[in-house]
C-alpha atoms as a PDB file:
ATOM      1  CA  UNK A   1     -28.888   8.472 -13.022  1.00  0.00           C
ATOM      2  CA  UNK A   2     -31.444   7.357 -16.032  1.00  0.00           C
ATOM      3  CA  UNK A   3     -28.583   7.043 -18.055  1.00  0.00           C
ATOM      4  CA  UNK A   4     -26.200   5.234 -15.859  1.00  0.00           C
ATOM      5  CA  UNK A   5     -29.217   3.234 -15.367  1.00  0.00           C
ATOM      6  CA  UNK A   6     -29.432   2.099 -19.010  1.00  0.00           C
ATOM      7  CA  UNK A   7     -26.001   1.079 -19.272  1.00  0.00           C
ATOM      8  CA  UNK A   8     -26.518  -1.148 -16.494  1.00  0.00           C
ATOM      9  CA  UNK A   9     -29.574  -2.412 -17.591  1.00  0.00           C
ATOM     10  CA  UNK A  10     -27.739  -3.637 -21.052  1.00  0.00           C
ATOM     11  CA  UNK A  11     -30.932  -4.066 -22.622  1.00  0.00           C
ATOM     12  CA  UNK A  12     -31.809  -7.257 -19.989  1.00  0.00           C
ATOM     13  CA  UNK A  13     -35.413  -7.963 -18.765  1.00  0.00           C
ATOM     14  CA  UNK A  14     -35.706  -5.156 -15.548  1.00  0.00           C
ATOM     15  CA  UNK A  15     -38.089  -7.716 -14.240  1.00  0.00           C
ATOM     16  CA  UNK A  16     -35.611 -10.115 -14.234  1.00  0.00           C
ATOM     17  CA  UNK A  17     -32.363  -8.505 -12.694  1.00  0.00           C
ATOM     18  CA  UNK A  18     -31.855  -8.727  -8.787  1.00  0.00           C
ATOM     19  CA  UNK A  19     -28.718  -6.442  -8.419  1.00  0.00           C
ATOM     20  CA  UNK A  20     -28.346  -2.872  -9.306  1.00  0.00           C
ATOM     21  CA  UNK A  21     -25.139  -0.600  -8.899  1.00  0.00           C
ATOM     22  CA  UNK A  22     -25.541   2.892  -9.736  1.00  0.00           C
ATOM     23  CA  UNK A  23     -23.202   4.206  -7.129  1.00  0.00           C
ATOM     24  CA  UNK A  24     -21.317   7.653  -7.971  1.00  0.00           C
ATOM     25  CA  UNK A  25     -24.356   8.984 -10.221  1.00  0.00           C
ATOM     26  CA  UNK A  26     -24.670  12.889  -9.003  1.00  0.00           C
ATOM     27  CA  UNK A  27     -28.042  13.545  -8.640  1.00  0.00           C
ATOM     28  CA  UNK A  28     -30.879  15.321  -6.094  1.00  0.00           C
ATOM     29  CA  UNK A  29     -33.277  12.216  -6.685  1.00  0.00           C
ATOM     30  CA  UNK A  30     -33.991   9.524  -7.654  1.00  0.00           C
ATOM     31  CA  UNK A  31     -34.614   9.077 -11.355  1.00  0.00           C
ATOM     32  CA  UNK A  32     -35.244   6.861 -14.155  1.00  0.00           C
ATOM     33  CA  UNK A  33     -35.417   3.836 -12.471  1.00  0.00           C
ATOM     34  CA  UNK A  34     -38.269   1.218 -14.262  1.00  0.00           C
ATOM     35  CA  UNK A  35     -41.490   0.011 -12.622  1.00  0.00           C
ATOM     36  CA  UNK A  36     -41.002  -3.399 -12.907  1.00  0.00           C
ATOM     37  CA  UNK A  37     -37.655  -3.922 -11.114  1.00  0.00           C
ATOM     38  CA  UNK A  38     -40.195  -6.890  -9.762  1.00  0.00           C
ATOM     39  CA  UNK A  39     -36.887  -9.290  -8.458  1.00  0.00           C
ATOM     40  CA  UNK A  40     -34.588  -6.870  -7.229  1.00  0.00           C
ATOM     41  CA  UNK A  41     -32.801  -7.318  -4.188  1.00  0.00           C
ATOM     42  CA  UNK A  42     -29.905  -5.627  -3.902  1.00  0.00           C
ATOM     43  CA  UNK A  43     -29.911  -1.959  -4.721  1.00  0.00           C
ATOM     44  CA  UNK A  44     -26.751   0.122  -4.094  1.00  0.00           C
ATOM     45  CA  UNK A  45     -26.477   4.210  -4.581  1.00  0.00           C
ATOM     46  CA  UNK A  46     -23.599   5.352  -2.771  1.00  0.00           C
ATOM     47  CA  UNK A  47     -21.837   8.612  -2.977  1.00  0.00           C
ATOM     48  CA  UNK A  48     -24.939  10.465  -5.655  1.00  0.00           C
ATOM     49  CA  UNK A  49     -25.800  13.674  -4.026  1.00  0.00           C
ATOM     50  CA  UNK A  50     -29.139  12.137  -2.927  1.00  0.00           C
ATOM     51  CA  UNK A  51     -31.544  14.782  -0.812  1.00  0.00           C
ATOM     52  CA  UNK A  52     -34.905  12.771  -1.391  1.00  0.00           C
ATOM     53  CA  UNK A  53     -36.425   9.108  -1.771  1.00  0.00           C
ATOM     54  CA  UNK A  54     -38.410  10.513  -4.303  1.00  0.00           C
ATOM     55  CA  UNK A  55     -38.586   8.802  -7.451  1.00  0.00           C
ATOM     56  CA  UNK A  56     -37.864   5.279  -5.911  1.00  0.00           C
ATOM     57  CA  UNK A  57     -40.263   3.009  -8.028  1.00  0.00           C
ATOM     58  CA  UNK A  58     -42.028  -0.073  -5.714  1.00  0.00           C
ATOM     59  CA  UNK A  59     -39.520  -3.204  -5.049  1.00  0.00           C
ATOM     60  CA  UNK A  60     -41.242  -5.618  -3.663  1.00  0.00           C
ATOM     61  CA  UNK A  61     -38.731  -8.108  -3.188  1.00  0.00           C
ATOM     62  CA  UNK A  62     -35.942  -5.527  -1.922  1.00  0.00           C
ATOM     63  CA  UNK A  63     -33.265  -6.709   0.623  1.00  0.00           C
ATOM     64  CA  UNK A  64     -30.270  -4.534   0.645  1.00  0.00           C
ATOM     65  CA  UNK A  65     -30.263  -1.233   0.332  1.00  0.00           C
ATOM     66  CA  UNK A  66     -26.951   1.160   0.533  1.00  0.00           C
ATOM     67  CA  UNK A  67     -27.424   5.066  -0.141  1.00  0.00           C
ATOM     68  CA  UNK A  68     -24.387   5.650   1.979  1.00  0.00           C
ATOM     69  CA  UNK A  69     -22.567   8.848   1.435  1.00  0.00           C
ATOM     70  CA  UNK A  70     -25.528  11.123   0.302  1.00  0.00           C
ATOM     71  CA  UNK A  71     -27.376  14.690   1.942  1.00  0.00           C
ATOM     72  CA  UNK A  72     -30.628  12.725   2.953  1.00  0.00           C
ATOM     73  CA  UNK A  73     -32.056  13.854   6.049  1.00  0.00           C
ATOM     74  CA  UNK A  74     -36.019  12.388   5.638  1.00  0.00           C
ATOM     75  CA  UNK A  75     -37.993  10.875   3.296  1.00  0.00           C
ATOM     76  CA  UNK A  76     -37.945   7.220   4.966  1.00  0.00           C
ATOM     77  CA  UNK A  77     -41.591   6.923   5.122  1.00  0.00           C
ATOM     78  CA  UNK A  78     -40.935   6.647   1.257  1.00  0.00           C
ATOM     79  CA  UNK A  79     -39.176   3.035   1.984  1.00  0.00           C
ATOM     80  CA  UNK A  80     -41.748   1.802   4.239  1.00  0.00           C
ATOM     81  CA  UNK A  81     -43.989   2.626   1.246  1.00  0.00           C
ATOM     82  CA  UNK A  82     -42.166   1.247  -1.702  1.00  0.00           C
ATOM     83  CA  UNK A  83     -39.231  -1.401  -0.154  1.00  0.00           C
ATOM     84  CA  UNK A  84     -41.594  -3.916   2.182  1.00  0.00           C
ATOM     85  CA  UNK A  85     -39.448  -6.796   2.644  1.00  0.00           C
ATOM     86  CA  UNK A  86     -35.718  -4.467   3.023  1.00  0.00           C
ATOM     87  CA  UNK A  87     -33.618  -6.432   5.767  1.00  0.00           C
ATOM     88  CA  UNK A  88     -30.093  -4.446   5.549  1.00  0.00           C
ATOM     89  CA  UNK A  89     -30.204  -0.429   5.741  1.00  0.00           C
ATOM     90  CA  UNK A  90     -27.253   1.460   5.076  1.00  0.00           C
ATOM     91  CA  UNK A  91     -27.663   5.419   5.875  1.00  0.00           C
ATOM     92  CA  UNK A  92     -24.296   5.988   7.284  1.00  0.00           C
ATOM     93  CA  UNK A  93     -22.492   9.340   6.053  1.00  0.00           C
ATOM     94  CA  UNK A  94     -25.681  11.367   5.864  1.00  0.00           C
ATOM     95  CA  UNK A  95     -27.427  14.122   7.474  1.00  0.00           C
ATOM     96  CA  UNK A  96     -30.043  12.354  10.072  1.00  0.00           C
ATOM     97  CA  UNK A  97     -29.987  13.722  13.247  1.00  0.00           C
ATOM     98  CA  UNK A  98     -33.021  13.019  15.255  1.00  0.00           C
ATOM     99  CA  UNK A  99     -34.775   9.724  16.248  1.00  0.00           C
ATOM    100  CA  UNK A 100     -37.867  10.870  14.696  1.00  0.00           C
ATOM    101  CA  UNK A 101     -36.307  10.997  11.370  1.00  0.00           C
ATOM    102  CA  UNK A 102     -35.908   7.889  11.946  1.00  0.00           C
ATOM    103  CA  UNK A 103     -38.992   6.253  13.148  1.00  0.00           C
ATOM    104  CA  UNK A 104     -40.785   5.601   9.635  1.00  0.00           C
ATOM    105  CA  UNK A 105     -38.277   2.298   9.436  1.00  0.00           C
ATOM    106  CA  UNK A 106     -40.391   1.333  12.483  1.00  0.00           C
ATOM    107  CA  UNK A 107     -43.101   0.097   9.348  1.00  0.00           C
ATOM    108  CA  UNK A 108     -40.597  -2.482   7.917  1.00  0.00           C
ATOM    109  CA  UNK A 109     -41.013  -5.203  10.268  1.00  0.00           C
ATOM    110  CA  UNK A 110     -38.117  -6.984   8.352  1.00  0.00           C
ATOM    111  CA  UNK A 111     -35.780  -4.766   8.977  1.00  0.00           C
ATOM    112  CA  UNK A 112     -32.757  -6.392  11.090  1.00  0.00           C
ATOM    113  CA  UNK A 113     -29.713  -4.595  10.099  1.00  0.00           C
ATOM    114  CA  UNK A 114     -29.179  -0.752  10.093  1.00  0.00           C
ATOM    115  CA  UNK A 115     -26.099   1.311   9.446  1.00  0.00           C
ATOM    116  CA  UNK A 116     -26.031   4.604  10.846  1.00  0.00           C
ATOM    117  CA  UNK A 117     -22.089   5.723  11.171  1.00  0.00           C
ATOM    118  CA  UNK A 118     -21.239   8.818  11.012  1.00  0.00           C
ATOM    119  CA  UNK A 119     -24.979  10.538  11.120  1.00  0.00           C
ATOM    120  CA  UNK A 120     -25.203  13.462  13.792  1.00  0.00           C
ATOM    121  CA  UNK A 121     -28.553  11.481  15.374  1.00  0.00           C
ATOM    122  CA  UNK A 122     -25.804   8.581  16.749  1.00  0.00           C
ATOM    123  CA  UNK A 123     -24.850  11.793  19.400  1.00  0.00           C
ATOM    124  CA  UNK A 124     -28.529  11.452  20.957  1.00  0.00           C
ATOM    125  CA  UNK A 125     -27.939  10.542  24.848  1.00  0.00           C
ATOM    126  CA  UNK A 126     -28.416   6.833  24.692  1.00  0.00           C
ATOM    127  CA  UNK A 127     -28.890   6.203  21.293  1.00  0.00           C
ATOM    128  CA  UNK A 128     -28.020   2.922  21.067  1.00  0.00           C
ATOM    129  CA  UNK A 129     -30.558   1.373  23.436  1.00  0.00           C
ATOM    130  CA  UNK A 130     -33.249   3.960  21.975  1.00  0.00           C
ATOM    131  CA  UNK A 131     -32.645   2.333  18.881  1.00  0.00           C
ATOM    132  CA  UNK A 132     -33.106  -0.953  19.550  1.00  0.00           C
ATOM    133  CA  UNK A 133     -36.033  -0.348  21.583  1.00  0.00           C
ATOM    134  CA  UNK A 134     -37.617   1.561  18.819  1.00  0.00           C
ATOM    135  CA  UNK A 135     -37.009  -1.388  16.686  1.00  0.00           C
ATOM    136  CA  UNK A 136     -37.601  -4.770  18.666  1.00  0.00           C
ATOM    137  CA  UNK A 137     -36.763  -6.607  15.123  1.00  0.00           C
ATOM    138  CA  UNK A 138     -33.050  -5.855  14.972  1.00  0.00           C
ATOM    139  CA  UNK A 139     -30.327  -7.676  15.401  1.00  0.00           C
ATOM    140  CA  UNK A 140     -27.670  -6.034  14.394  1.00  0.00           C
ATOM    141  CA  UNK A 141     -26.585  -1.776  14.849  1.00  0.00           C
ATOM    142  CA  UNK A 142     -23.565  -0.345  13.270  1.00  0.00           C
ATOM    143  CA  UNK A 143     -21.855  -3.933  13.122  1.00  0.00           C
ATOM    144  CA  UNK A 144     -22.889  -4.495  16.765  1.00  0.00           C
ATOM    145  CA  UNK A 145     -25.916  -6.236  18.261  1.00  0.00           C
ATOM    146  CA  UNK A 146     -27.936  -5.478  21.424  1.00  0.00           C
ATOM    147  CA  UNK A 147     -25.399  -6.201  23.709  1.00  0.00           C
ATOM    148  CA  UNK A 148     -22.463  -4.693  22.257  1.00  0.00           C
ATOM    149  CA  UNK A 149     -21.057  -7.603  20.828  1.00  0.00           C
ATOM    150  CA  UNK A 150     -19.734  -7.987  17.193  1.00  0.00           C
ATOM    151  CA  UNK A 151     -22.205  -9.384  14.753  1.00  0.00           C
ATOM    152  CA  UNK A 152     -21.149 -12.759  12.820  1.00  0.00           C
ATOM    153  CA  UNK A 153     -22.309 -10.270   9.910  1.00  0.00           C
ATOM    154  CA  UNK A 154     -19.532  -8.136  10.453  1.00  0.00           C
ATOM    155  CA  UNK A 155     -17.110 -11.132  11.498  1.00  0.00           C
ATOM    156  CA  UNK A 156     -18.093 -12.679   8.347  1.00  0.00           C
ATOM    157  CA  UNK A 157     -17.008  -9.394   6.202  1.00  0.00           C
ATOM    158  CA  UNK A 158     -13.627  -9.462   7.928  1.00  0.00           C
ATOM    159  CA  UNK A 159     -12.526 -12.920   8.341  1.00  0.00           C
ATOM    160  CA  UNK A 160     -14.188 -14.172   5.162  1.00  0.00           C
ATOM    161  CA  UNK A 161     -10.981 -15.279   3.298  1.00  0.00           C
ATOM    162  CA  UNK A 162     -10.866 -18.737   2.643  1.00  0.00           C
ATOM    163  CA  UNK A 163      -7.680 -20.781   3.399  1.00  0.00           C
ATOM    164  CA  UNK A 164      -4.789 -20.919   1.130  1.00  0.00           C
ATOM    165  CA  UNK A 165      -6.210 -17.734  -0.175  1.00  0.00           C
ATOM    166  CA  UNK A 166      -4.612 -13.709   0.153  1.00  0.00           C
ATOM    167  CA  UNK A 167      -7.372 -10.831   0.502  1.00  0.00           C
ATOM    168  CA  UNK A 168      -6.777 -10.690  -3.505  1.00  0.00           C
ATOM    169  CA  UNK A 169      -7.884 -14.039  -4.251  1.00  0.00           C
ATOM    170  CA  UNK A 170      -4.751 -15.622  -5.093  1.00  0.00           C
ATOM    171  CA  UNK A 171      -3.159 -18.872  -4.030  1.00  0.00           C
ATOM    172  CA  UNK A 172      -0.948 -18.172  -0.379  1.00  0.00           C
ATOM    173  CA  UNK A 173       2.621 -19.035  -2.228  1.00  0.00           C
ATOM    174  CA  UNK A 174       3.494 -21.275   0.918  1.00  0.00           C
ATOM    175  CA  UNK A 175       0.369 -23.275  -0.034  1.00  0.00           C
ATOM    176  CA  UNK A 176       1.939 -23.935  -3.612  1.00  0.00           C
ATOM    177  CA  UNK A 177       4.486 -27.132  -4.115  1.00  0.00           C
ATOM    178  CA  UNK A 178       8.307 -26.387  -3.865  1.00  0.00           C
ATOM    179  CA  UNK A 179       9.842 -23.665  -1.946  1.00  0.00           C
ATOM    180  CA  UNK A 180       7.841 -20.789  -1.023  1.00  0.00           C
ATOM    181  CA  UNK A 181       8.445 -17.015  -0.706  1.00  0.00           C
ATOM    182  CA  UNK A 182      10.292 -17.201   2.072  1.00  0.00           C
ATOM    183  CA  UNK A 183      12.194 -19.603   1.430  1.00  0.00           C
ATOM    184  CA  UNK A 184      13.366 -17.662  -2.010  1.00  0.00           C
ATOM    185  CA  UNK A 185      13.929 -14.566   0.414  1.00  0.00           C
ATOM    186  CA  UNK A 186      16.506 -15.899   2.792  1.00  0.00           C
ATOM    187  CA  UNK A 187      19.964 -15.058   1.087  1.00  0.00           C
ATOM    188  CA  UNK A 188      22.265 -17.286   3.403  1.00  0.00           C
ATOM    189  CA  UNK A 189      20.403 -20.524   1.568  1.00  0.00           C
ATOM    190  CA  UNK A 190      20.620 -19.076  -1.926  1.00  0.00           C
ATOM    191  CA  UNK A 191      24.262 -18.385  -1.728  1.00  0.00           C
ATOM    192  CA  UNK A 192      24.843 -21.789  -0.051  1.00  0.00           C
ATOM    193  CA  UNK A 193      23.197 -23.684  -2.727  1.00  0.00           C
ATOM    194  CA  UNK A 194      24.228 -21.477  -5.228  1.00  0.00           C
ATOM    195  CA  UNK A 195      28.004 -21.976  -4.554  1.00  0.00           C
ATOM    196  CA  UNK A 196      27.561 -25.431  -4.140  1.00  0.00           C
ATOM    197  CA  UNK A 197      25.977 -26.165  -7.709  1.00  0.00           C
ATOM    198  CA  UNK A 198      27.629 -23.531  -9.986  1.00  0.00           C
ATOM    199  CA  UNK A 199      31.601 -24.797  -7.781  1.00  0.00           C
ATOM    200  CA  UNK A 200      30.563 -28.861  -8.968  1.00  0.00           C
ATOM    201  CA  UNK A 201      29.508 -26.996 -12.401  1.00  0.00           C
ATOM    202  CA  UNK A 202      32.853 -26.029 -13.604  1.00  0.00           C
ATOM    203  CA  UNK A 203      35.323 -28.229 -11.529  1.00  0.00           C
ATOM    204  CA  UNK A 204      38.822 -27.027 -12.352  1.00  0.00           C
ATOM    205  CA  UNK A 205      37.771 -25.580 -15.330  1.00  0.00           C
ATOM    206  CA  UNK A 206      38.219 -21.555 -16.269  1.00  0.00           C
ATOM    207  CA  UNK A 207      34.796 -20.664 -19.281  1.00  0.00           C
ATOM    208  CA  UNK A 208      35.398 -17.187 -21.129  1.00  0.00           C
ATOM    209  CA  UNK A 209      32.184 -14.890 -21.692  1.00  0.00           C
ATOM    210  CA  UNK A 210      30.333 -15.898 -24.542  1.00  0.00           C
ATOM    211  CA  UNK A 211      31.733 -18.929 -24.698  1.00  0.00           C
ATOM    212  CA  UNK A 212      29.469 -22.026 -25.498  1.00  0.00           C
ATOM    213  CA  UNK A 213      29.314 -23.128 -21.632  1.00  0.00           C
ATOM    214  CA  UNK A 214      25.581 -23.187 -19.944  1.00  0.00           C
ATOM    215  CA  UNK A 215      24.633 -19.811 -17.771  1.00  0.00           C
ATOM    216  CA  UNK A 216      24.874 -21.682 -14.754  1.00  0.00           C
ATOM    217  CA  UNK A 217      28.440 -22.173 -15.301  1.00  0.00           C
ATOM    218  CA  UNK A 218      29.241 -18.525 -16.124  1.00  0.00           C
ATOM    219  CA  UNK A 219      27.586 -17.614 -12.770  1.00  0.00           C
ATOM    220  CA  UNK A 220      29.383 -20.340 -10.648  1.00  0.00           C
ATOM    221  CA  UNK A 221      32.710 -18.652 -12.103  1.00  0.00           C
ATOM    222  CA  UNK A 222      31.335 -15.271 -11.466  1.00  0.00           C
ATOM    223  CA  UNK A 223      30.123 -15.771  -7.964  1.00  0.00           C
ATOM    224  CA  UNK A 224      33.473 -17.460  -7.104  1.00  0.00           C
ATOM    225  CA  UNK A 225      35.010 -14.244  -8.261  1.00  0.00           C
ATOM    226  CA  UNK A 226      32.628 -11.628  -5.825  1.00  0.00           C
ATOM    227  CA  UNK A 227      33.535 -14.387  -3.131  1.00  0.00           C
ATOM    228  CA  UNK A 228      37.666 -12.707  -3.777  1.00  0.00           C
ATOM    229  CA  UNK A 229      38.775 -16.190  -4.617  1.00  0.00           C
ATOM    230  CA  UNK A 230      40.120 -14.226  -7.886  1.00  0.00           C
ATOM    231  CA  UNK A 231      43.521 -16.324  -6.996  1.00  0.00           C
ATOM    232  CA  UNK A 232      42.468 -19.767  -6.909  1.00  0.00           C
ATOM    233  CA  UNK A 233      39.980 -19.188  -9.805  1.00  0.00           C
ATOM    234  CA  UNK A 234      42.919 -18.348 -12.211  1.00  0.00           C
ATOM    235  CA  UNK A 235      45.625 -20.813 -10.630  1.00  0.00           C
END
């Protein structure tokens, strides 16, 4: 993790970064990490083999904060410590499963969003309304607020294309001037207009391959002969 760490870093100003991506790095703790990560806000270590907090340096301006995907079990008490200001949680695809593991989050009075999918503690009897009792702050459970209801978080996440726009980014081709995809895709108007242009092309006139007609007329003659007007063409 120290060395991913120091890629990331690319020799900028830790005080001065605010997001930090060190996702995939296989390790049992936390490691490496500066001091003086003094504006960070986003923090992200998915998928790293993570069994303790230990080793997370103080972050006082912390918001975000996905270790998704690791072995933790404990150790929260460590983000109540170090991460006073953390809004967004994400522990899903770990190993809690108790309420009491959970109940050192109760100490971040900021904290309004938690993620807990797929952690054995989500089959306590209840568990939902435990949760938000146990934390009168949040607003929003698994994508879900108090009442069961889908959070404009989550809405946001999966509706959050703008208009004219595919999931990629890239201009909807209907949105574009001049015939769009489907238009190109219906085969009945391409051979209409096809026929139409490449016939008025070569009027009563037969071009050999290669000779010094335009492509368009070559095709005209061409599609006339997959038509089976073979005849006429060479009347």
């Amino acid at each position: 993790m120290e060395a991913r760490y120091k890629v990331e870093l690319r020799e900028r100003d830790p005080a001065k970064i605010d997001q930090l991506y060190l996702d995939n790095c296989k390790t049992d703790k936390i490691e490496g990490l500066a001091d003086n990560l003094a504006s960070l806000d986003t923090l992200s270590m998915v998928n790293c083999g993570l069994k303790s907090l230990e080793g997370l340096p103080t972050l006082p301006e912390l918001v975000i904060f996905d270790i998704s995907q690791n072995e933790l079990s404990s150790g929260l008490d460590i983000l109540a410590a170090k991460c006073p200001k953390l809004e967004k949680l994400v522990l899903s695809d770990n190993k809690f499963a108790t309420l009491e593991q959970l109940e050192p989050l109760k100490a971040i009075e900021s904290l309004s969003v938690l993620d807990t999918f797929q952690n054995d503690v989500e089959d306590v009897d209840d568990y939902r309304t435990k949760i938000f009792e146990m934390f009168p702050n949040l607003k929003d459970l698994n994508g879900h607020d108090i009442n069961g209801e889908v959070t404009e978080e989550l809405e946001e996440d999966e509706t959050g294309v703008e208009d004219g726009e595919d999931s990629d980014g890239s201009i909807d081709s209907d949105d574009e001037d001049g015939p769009g995809l489907s238009y190109l895709q219906n085969s009945n108007i391409m051979e209409d207009e096809d026929e139409t242009e490449d016939y008025d092309a070569v009027e009563g006139d037969e071009v050999e391959e290669g000779g010094g007609e335009g492509t368009s007329t070559r095709r005209g003659v061409k599609r006339r002969h997959e038509g089976g007007d073979d005849e006429e063409s060479n009347q």
